[in-house]
Structure formats: C-alpha cells, structure tokens
PDB file of N, CA and C in Angstrom:
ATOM      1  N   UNK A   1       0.818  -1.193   0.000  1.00  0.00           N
ATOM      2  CA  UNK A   1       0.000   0.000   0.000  1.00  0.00           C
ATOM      3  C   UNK A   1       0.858   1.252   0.000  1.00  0.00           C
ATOM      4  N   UNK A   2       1.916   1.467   0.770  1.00  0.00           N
ATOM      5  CA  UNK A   2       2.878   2.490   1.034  1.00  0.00           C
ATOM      6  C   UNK A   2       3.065   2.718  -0.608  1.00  0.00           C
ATOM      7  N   UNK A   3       3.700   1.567  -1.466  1.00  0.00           N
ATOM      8  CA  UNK A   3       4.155   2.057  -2.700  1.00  0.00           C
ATOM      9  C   UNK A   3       2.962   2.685  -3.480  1.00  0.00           C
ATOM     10  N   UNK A   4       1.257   2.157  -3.392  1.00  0.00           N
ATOM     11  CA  UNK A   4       0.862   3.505  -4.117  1.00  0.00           C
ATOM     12  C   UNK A   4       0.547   5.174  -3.604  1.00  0.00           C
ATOM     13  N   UNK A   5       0.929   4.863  -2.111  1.00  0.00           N
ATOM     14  CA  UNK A   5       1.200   6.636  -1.704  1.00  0.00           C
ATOM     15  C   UNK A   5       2.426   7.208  -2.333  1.00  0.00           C
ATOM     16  N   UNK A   6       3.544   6.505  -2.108  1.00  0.00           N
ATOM     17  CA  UNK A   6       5.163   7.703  -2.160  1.00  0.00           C
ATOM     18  C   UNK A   6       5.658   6.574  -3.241  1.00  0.00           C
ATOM     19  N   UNK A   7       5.140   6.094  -3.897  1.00  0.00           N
ATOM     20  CA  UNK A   7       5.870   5.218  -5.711  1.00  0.00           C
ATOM     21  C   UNK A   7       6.999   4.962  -5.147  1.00  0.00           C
ATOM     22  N   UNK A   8       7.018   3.836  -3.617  1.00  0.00           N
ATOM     23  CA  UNK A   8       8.300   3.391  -4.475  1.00  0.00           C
ATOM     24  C   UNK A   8       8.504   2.315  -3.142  1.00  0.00           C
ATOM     25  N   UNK A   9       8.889   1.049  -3.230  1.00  0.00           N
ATOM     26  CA  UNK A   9       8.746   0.200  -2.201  1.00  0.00           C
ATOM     27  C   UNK A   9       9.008   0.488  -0.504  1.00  0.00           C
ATOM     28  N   UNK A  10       8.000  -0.622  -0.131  1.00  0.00           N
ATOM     29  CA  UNK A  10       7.754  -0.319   0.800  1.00  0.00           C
ATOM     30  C   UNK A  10       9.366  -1.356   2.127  1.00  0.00           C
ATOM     31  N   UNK A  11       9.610  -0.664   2.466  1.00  0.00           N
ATOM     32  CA  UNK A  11      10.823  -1.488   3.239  1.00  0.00           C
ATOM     33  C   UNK A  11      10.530  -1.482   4.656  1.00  0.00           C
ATOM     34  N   UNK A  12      11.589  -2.086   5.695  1.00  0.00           N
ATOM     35  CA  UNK A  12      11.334  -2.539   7.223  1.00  0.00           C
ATOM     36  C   UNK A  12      11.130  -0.955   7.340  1.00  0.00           C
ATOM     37  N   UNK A  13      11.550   0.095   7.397  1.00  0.00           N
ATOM     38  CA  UNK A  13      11.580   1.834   7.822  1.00  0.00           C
ATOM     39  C   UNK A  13      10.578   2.133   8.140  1.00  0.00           C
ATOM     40  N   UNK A  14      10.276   1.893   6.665  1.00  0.00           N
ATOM     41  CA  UNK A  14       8.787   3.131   6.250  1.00  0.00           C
ATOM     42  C   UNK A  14       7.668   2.120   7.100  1.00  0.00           C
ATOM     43  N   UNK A  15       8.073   0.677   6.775  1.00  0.00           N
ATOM     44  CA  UNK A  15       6.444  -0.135   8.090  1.00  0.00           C
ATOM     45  C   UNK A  15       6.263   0.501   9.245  1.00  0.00           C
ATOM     46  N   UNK A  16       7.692   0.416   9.534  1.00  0.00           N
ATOM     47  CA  UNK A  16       7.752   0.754  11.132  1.00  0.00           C
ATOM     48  C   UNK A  16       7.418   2.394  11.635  1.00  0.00           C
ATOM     49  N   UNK A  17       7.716   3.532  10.643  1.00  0.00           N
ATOM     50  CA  UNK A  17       7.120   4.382  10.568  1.00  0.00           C
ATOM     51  C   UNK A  17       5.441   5.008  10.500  1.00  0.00           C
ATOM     52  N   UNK A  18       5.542   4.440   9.251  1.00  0.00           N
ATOM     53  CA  UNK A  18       3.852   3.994   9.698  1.00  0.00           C
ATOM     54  C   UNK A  18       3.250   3.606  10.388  1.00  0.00           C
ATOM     55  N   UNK A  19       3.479   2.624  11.288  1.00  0.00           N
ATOM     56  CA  UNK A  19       3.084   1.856  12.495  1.00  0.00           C
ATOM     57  C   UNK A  19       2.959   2.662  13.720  1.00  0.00           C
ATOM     58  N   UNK A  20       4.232   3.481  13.689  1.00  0.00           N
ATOM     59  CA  UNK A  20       4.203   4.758  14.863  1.00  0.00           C
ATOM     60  C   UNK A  20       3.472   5.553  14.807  1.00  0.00           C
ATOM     61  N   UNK A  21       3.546   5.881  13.280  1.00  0.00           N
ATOM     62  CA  UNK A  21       2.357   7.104  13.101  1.00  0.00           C
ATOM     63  C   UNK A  21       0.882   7.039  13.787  1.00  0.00           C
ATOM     64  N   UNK A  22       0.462   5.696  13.300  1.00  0.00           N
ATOM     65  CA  UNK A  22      -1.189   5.351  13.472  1.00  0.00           C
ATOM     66  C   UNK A  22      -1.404   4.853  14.676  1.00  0.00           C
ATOM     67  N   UNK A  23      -0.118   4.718  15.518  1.00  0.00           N
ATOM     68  CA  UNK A  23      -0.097   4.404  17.245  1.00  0.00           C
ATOM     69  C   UNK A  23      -0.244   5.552  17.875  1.00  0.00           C
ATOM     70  N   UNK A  24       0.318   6.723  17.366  1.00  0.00           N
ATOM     71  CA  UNK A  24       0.455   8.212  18.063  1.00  0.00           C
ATOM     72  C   UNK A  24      -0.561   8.533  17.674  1.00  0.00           C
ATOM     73  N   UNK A  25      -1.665   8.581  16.554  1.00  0.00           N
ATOM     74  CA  UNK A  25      -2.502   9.328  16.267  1.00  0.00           C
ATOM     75  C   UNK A  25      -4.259   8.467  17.062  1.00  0.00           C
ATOM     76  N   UNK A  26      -4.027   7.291  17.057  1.00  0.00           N
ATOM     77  CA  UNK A  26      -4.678   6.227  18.035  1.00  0.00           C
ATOM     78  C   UNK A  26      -4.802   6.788  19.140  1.00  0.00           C
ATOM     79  N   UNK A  27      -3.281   6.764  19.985  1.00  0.00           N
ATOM     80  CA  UNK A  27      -3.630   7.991  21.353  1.00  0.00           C
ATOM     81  C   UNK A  27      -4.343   8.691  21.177  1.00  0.00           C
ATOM     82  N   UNK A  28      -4.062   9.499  20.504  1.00  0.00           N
ATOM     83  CA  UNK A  28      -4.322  10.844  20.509  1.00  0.00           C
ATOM     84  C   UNK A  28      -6.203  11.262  20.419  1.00  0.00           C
ATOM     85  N   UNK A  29      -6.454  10.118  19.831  1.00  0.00           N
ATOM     86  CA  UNK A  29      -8.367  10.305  19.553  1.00  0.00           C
ATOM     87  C   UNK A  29      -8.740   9.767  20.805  1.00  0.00           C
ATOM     88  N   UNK A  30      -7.893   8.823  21.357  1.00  0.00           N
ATOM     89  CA  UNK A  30      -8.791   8.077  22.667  1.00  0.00           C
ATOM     90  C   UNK A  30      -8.614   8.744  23.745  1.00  0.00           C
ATOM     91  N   UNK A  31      -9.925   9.429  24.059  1.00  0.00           N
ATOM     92  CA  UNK A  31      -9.764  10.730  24.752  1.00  0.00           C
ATOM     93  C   UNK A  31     -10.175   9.935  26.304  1.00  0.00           C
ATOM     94  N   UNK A  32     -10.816   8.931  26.148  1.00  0.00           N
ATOM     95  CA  UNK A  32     -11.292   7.607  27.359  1.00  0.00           C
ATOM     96  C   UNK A  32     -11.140   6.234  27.195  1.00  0.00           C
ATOM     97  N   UNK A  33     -10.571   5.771  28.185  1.00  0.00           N
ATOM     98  CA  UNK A  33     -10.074   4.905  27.778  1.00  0.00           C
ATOM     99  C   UNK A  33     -11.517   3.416  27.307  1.00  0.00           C
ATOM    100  N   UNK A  34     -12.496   3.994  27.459  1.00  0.00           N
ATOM    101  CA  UNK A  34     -14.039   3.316  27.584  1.00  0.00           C
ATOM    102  C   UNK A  34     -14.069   3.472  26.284  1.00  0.00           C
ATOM    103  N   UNK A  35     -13.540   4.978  25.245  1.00  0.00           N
ATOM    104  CA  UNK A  35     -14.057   4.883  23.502  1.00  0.00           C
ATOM    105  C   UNK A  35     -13.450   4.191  23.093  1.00  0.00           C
ATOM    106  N   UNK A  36     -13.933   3.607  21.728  1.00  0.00           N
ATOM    107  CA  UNK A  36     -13.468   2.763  20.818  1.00  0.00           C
ATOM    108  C   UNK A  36     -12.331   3.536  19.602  1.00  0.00           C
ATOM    109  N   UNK A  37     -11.449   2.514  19.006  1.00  0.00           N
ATOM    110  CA  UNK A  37     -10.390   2.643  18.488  1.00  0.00           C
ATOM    111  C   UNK A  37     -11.172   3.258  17.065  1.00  0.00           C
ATOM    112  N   UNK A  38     -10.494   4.891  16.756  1.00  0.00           N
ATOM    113  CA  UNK A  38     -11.507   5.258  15.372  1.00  0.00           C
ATOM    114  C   UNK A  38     -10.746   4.509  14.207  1.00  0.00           C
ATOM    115  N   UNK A  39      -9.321   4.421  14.245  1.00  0.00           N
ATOM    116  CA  UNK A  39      -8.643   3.421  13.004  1.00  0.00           C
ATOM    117  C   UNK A  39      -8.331   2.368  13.822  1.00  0.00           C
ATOM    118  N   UNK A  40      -8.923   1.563  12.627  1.00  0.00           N
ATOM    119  CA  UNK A  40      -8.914   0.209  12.551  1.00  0.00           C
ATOM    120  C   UNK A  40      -7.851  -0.247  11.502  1.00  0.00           C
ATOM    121  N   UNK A  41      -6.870  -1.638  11.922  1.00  0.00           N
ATOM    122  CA  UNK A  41      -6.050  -1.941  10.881  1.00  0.00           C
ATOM    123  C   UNK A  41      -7.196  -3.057   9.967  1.00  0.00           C
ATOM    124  N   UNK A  42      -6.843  -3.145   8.958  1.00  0.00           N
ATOM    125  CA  UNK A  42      -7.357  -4.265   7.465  1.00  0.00           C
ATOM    126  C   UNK A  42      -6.508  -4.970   7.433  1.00  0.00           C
ATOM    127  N   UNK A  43      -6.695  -6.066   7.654  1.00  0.00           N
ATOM    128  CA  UNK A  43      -5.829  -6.985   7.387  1.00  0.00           C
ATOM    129  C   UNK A  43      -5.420  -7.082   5.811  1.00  0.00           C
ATOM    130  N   UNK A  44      -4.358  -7.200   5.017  1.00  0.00           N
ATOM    131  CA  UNK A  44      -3.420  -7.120   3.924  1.00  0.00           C
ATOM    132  C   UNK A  44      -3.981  -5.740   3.245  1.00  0.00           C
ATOM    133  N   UNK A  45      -4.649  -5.054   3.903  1.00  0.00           N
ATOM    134  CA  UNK A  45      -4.698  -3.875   3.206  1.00  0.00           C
ATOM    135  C   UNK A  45      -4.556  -2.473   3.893  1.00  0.00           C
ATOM    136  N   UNK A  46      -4.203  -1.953   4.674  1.00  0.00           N
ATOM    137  CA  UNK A  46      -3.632  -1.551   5.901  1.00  0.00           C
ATOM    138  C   UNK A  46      -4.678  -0.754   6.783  1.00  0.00           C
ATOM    139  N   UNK A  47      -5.724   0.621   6.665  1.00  0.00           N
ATOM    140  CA  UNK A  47      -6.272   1.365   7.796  1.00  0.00           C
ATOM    141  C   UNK A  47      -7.171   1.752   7.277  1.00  0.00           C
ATOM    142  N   UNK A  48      -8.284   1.787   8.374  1.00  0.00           N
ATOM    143  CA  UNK A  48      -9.448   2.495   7.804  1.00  0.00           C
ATOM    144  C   UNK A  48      -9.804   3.764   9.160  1.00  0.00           C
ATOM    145  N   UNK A  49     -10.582   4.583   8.846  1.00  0.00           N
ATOM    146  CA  UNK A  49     -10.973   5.467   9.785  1.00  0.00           C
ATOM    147  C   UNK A  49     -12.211   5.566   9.877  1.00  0.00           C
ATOM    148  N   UNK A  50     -12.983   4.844  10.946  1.00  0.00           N
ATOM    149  CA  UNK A  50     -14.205   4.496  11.660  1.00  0.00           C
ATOM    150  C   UNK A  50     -14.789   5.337  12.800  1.00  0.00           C
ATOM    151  N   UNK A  51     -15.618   6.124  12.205  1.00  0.00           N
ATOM    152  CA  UNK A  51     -16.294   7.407  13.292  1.00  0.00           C
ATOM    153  C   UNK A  51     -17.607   7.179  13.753  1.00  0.00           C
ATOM    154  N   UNK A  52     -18.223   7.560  14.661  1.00  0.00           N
ATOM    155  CA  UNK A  52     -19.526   7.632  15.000  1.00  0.00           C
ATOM    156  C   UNK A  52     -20.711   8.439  14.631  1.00  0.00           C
TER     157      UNK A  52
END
C-alpha cells in the first residue's frame, strides 16, 4: 500500500514508521479509555478510519 502513496517500495523503515504514526494518532483520539479505536487496521490492506 505504502508504494501507491510515495511510488516506491515499501521497506522494514517506512512499516515501522507507519506503524508509529497510526499508534500516536490512536492515542491521541482516545480521549477515554471506555471509547473505541476510530482506526482500525485491514488486514493485507492496511487502515481504515471508523467514526460515530
């Protein structure tokens, strides 16, 4: 998926980058720890963003 954002393979970096990203931004919405997670990972296809 990374390669059709920035054209050009996706390596161990950029996963692991990504991974941080959508962990910090995860915090960041769960304002209680009672709400639900608004991104969700897809399995082989990577994130979706799920609101109420």
């Amino acid at each position: 998926m990374t390669d059709l954002v920035w054209k050009e393979d996706c390596d161990f970096y950029s996963r692991k980058a990504i991974h941080n990203h959508i962990s910090k931004l995860r915090k960041k919405l769960r304002f209680e720890p009672d709400l639900p997670n608004y991104i969700e990972s897809v399995s082989g296809i990577g994130y979706k963003f799920e609101h109420l």
